[in-house]
Each structure stands twice: as structure tokens, then as C-alpha cells.
Protein backbone atom coordinates (compact mmCIF):
# COMPACT_ATOMS: atom_id res chain seq x y z
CA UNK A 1 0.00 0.00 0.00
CA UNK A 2 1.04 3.51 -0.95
CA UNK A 3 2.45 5.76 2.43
CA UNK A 4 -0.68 8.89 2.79
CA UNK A 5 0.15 11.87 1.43
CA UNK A 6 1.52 14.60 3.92
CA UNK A 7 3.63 16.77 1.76
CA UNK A 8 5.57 17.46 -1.03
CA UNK A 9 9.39 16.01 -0.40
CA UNK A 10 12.65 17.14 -2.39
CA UNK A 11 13.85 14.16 -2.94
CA UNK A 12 10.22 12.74 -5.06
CA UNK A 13 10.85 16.34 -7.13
CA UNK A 14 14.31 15.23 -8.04
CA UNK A 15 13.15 11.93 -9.19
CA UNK A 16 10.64 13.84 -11.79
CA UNK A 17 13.55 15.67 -12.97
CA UNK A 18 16.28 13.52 -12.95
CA UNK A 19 16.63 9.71 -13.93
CA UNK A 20 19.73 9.00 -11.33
CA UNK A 21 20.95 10.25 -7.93
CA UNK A 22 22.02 13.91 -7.73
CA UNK A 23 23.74 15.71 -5.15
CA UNK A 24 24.10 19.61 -4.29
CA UNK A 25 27.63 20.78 -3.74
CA UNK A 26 27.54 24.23 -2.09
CA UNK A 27 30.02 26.55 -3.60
CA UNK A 28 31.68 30.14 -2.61
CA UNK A 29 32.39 31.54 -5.74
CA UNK A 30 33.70 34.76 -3.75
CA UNK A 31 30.42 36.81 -4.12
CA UNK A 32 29.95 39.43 -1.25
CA UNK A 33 26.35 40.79 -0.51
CA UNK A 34 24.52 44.42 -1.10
CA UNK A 35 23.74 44.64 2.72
CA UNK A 36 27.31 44.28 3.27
CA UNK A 37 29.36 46.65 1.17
CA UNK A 38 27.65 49.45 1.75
CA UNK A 39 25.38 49.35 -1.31
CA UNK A 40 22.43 48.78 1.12
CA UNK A 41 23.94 48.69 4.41
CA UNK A 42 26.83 47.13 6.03
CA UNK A 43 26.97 44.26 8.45
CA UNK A 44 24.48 42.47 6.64
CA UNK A 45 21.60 40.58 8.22
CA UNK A 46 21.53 40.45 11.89
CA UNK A 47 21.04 36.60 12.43
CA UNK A 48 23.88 36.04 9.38
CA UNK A 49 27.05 34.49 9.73
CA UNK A 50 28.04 32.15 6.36
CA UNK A 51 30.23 29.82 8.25
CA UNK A 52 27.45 27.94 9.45
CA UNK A 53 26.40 26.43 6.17
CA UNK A 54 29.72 26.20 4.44
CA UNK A 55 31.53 22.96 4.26
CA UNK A 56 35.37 22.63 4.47
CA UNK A 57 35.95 22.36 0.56
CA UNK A 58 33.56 25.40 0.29
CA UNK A 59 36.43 28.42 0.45
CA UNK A 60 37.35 31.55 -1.62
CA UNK A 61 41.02 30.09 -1.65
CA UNK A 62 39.64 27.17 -4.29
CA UNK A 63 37.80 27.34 -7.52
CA UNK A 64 35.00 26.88 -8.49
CA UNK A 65 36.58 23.51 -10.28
CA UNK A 66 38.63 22.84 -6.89
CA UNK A 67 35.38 23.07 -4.90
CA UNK A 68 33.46 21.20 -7.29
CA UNK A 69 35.60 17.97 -7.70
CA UNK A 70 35.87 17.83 -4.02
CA UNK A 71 32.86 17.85 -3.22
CA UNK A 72 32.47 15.04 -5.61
CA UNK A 73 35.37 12.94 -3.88
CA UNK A 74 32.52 13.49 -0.67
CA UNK A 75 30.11 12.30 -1.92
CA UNK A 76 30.91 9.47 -4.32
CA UNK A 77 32.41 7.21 -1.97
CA UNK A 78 28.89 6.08 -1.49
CA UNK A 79 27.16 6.59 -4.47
CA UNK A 80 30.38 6.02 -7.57
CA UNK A 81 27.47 7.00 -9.94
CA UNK A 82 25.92 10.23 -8.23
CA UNK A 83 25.68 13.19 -10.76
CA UNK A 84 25.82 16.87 -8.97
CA UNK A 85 24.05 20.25 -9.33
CA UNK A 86 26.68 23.25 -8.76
CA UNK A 87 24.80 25.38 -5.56
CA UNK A 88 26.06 28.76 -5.61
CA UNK A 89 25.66 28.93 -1.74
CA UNK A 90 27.09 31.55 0.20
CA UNK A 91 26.19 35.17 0.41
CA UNK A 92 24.68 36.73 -3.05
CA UNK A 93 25.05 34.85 -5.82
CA UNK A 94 23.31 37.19 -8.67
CA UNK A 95 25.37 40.15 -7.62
CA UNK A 96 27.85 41.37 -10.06
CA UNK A 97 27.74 42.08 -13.64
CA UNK A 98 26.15 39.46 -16.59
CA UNK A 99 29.73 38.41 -18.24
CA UNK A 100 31.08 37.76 -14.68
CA UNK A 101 28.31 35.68 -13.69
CA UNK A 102 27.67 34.04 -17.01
CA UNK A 103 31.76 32.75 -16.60
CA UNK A 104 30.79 31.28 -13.13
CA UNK A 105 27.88 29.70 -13.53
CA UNK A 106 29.27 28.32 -17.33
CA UNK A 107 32.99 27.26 -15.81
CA UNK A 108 30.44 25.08 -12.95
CA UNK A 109 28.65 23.85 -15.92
CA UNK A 110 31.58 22.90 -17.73
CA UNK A 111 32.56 19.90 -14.72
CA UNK A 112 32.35 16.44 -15.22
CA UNK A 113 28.50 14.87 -13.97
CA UNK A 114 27.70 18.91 -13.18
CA UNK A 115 23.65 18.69 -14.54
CA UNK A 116 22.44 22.06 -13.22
CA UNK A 117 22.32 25.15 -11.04
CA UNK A 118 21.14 26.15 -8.18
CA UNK A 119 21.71 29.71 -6.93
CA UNK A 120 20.96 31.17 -3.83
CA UNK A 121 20.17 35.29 -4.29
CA UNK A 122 18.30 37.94 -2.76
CA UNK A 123 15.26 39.32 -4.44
CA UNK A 124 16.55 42.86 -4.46
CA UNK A 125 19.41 41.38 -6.15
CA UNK A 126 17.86 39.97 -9.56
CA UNK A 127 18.02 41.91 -13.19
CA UNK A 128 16.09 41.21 -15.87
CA UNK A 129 19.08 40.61 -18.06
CA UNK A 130 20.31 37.94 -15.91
CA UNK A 131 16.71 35.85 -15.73
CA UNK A 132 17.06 36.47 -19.42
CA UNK A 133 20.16 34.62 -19.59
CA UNK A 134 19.28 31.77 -17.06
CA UNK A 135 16.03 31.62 -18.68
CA UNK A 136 17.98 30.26 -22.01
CA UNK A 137 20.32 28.25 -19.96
CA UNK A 138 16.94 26.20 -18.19
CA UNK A 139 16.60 25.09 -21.58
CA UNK A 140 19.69 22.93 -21.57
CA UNK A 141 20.29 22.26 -18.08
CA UNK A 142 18.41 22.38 -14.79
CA UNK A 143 18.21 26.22 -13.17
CA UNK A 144 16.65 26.78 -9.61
CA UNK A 145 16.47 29.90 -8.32
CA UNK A 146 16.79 29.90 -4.52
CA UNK A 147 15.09 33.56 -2.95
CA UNK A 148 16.25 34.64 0.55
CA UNK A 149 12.53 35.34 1.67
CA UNK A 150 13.05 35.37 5.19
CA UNK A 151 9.69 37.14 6.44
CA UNK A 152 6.41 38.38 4.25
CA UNK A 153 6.28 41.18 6.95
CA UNK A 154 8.08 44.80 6.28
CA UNK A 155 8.20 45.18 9.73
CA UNK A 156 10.16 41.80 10.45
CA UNK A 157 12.76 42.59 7.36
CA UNK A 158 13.78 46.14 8.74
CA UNK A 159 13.92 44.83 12.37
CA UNK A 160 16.54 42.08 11.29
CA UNK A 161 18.00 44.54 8.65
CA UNK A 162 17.23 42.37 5.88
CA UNK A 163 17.51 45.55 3.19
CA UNK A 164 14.91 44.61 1.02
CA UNK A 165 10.84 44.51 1.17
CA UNK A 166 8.46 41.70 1.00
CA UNK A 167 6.90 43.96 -2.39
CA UNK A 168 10.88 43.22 -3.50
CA UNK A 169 10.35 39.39 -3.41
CA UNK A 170 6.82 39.28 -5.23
CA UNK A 171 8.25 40.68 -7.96
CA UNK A 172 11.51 38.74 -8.39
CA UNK A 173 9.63 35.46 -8.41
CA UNK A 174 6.70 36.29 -10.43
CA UNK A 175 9.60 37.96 -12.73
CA UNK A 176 11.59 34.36 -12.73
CA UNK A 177 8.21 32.47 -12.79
CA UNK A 178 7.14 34.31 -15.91
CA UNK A 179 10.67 33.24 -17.77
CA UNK A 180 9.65 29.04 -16.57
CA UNK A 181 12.63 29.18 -14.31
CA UNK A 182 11.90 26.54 -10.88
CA UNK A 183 11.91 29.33 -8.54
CA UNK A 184 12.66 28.30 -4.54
CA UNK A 185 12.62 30.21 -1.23
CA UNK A 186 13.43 30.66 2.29
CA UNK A 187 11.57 31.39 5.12
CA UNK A 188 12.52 31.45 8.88
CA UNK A 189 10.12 30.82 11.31
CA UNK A 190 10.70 32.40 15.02
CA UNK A 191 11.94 35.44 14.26
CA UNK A 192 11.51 38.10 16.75
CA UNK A 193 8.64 40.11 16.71
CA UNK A 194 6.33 37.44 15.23
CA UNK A 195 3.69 35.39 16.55
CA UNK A 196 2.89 31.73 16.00
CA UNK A 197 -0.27 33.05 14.73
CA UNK A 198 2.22 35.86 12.53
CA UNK A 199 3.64 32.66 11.23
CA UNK A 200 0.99 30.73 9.99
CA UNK A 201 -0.24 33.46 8.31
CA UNK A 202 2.46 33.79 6.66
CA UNK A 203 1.95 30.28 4.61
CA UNK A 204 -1.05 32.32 2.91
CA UNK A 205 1.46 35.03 1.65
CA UNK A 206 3.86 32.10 0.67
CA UNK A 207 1.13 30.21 -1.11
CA UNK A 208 -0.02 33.63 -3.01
CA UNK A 209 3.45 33.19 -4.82
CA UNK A 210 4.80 30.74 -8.31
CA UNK A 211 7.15 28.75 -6.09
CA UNK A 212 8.54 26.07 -6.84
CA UNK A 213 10.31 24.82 -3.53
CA UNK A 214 10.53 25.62 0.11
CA UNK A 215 12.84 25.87 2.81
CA UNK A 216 11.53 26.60 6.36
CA UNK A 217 13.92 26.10 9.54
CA UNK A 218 13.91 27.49 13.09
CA UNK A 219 15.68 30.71 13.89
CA UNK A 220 19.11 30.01 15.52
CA UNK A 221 21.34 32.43 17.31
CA UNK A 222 24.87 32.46 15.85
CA UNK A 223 27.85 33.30 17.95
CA UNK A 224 29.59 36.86 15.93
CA UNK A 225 26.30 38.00 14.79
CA UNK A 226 24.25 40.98 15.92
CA UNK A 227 20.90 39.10 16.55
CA UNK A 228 23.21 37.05 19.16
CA UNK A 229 24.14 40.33 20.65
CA UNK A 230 20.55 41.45 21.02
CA UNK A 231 19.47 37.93 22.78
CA UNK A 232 22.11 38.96 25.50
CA UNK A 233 20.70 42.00 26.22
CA UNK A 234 17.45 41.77 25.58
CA UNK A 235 16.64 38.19 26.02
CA UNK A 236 12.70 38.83 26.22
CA UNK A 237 12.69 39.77 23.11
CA UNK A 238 13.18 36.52 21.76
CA UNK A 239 11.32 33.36 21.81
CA UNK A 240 13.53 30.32 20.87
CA UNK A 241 11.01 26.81 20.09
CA UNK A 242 11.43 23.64 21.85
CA UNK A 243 11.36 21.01 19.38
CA UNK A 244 8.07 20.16 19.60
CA UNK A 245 6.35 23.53 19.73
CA UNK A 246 8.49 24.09 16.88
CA UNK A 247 6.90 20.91 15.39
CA UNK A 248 3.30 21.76 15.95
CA UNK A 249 4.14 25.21 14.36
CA UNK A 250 5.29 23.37 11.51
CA UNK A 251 2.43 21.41 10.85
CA UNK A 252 0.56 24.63 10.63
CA UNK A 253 2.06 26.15 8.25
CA UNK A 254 2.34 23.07 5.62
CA UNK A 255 -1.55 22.80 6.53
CA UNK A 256 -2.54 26.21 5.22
CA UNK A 257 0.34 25.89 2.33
CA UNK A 258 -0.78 25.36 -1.33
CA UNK A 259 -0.10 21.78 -1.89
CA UNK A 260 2.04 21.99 -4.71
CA UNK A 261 4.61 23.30 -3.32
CA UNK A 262 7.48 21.24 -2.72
CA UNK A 263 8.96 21.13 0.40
CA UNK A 264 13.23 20.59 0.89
CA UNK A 265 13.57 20.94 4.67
CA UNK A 266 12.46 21.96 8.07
CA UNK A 267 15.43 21.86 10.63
CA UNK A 268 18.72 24.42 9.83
CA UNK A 269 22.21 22.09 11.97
CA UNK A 270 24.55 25.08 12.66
CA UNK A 271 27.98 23.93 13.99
CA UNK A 272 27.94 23.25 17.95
CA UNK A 273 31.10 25.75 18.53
CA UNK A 274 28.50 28.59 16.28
CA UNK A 275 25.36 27.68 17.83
CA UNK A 276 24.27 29.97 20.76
CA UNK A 277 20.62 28.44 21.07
CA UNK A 278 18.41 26.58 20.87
CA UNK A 279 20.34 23.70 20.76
CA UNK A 280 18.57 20.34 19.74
CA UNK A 281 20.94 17.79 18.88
CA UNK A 282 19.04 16.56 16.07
CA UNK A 283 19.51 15.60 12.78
CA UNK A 284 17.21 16.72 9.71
CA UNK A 285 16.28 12.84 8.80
CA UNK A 286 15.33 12.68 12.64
CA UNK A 287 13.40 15.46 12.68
CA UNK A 288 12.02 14.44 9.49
CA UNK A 289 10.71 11.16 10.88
CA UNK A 290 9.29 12.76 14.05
CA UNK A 291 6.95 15.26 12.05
CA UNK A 292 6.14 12.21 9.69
CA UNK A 293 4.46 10.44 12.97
CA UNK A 294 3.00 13.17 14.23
CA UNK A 295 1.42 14.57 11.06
CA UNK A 296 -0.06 11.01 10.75
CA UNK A 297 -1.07 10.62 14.58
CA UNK A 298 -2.76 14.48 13.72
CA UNK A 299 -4.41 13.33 10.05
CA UNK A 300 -2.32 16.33 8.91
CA UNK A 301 -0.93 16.83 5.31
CA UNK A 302 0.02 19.79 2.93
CA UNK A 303 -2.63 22.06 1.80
CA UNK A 304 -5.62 20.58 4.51
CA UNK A 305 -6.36 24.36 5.33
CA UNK A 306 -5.16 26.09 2.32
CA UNK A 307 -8.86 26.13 0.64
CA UNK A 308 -9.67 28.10 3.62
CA UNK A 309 -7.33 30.39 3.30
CA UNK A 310 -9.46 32.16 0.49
CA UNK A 311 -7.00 31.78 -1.56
């Protein structure tokens, strides 16, 4: 018998694209970040620090090649026949000029078993030329577009000094939409300032959008950052989940979310000597398994609620 639906997994979306075993390999192709060089502001996000989602082959020092075919050496000693998709990871990956970004994304291309792109970006940070350009590339390889969302409230973006609006994002994925790009994006539930009932509202804003894919994970405070600063001195500010409040808040959401939407994960794993709280000790495919049982034990699954959203 068939498992019951709950939601829309990453790894059943690769299968429809893909007729073998792929593999991201984050890269830092040495972009920097509009928030950071003083284009927008400087500092750049409060809860932001890159070295929490960077591997050890993922450095400036290495190219694009050099990061590529190491990450390969990872991750084939378990699958010999994985192919890869080149994920332009850290900081802003659509910010620079066309030629320069065209040479990145085409010397990534260029690698052995490379069979796509995914790039992370801001939506402040996306031309019309470029979506042009990837837009003729989708039609040879695979292109996702991965949106730094963070919040659909103003309020929320300016308090964590996000630099863009949530009017910003609409129109950089209905732009990419429009061109038949797979468009992703990121949200981060727990932020301070919001509600859980801020939160679930949010899924209705989230739902109003062409996405393709989703990311959700809990807010965590990062040692070096500013947001960790704030917790210290203003600890009431914040409210930090347990796991399974963070759980429940989850199933929320993905209740009122349109069902189509394909979900890639819940649960961010910062480094232990990074992390500041809330420390959970657990691993995505645990977490995974835990909101599996409960959305069963619940009869939850994607989109229950999203019909009464009105939308």
C-alpha cells in the first residue's frame, strides 16, 4: 500500500527531474552581498554568519573547479554513480555584472557529472538581463532559483536589517516564474517580533506566490552575529522553540500551504562551537521522521487548510 500523502518532499521532485541520484555541492564563488558593502547597508543581516552552512571544501582560496571535484570525492564514496548540481551557496550569488556571472555559472557547468544550477540570491538582487540569460540556460540544463525570503512582513525585514521589502520578493519570483525558471525560497520561522499566529499566516502570503520549492527552519542564534548580541541584552525579546512547539508550528504552516509546493527541509544544523541556542541535537532525517508520525497521529498533510485560506 502507498504511504498517505503529507507533503511534497525534495527528494520525489528530483526523481521527476532527474533519472539518477544527484547531489548539491555548495560553492563560494567569492560573491559578497549588497547589505554588506555598503550598497544597502553594512553588516548584513543580523542573524547572518556564512560559516554555518559552508563545508570545508567550500572556500574563496579554491575554484570553483577545486570546490566542485571535491565535493564530488565526498560524496561518491557512497554513491560512484551520483551526478551533482553546482549550488552557488554563500552570500549573493546574482550580484555582479552578466559576463562575470555568465563565466561562473558556465565554468560550474563545464565539470564532469555537473547537470544544473542552483543559486541562492536575494530578491533585491535579480536583473532582468540575468533571468534572461538563465532563462535560455533552463533550456539545456536544470536552473533553480533559490530567494532569501526570510519574512512576508516589512516590519520583520527592517527589524533584522534584511535591506529589502516583501513587495521586493513578489516581484523577483513572479519575474523568474514568468521566464519558466523553478523558482525556490526561504523562510525562517521564530523570528523576533512574530507570533505563531504571525507565522501561519504567513503560509497564505507564501502560497499567493509561483514557487517552486521551500525551505523553512527554526531561527538560531549564531555566535559573531548581531541578533546574538541582542538575545544577551534583551533576552525577552526573543522566543527560541522547543522542538516540539516548533513541530506543531510546523504542521501549521504546511496545513494552510498550497499543496504543490514542494517542500526541501524543516530543521537548519549550525555547527555546535556557532550555535548559541536553541540547541537540539538533532539531525534533519530525525526530525524528518518525528513530524512524519505526528502529522499522521494528527491526520495532517500539505494544503488541509489552504482552501480556507481564500486563496
Amino acid at each position: 500500500m502507498d504511504a498517505p500523502f503529507l507533503y511534497n518532499d525534495f527528494s520525489t521532485f528530483l526523481k521527476r527531474h532527474f533519472p539518477f541520484k544527484v547531489q548539491k555541492i555548495s560553492l563560494n564563488a567569492g560573491f559578497t552581498c549588497p547589505n554588506r558593502d555598503g550598497t544597502k547597508g553594512y553588516g548584513g543581516c543580523t542573524y547572518c554568519n556564512n560559516q554555518t552552512f559552508n563545508p570545508e571544501y567550500c572556500r574563496t582560496d579554491k575554484s570553483i573547479v577545486q570546490q566542485l571535484e571535491e565535493g564530488k570525492l565526498f560524496f561518491a564514496r557512497k554513491y560512484p554513480q551520483m551526478k551533482y548540481l553546482a549550488y552557488f551557496q554563500a552570500y549573493t550569488n546574482t550580484y555582479g555584472g552578466l559576463e562575470a556571472l555568465r563565466r561562473k555559472y558556465e565554468e560550474a557547468l563545464a565539470v564532469d557529472d555537473v547537470v544544473g544550477l542552483v543559486i541562492g540570491t536575494r530578491p533585491d538582487c535579480m536583473s532582468d538581463e540575468l533571468l534572461d540569460y538563465l532563462a535560455e540556460q533552463k533550456e539545456r540544463t536544470f536552473v533553480l532559483i533559490e530567494y532569501g525570503i526570510e519574512s512576508t512582513s516589512d516590519k520583520t525585514l527592517r527589524r533584522i536589517n534584511r535591506g529589502h521589502t516583501w513587495a521586493e520578493t513578489v516581484d523577483a519570483v513572479r519575474r523568474t516564474s514568468e521566464r519558466g525558471i523553478l523558482c525556490g525560497g526561504h523562510v525562517i520561522l521564530g523570528l523576533p517580533g512574530e507570533t505563531r499566529a504571525d507565522m501561519v499566516r504567513q503560509a497564505e502570503d507564501i502560497s499567493s506566490l509561483p514557487l517552486t520549492t521551500l525551505k523553512l527552519h527554526q531561527l538560531q542564534l549564531i555566535r559573531g552575529t548581531r541578533m546574538a548580541r541582542e538575545y544577551e541584552e534583551k533576552p525577552e525579546d526573543f522566543h527560541l522553540f522547543d522542538v516540539d512547539e516548533y513541530m506543531e508550528v510546523v504542521i501549521d504552516y504546511v496545513e494552510r500551504l498550497r499543496p504543490d509546493i514542494v517542500l526541501e527541509r524543516f530543521l537548519s544544523q549550525s555547527p555546535k562551537d556557532l550555535l548559541v541556542a536553541p540547541d537540539w541535537n538533532l539531525k534533519n532525517y530525525e526530525f524528518n521522521h518525528r513530524l512524519w508520525k505526528r502529522m499522521r497521529e494528527l491526520d495532517a498533510y500539505q494544503g488541509k487548510k489552504y482552501d480556507k485560506c481564500g486563496k
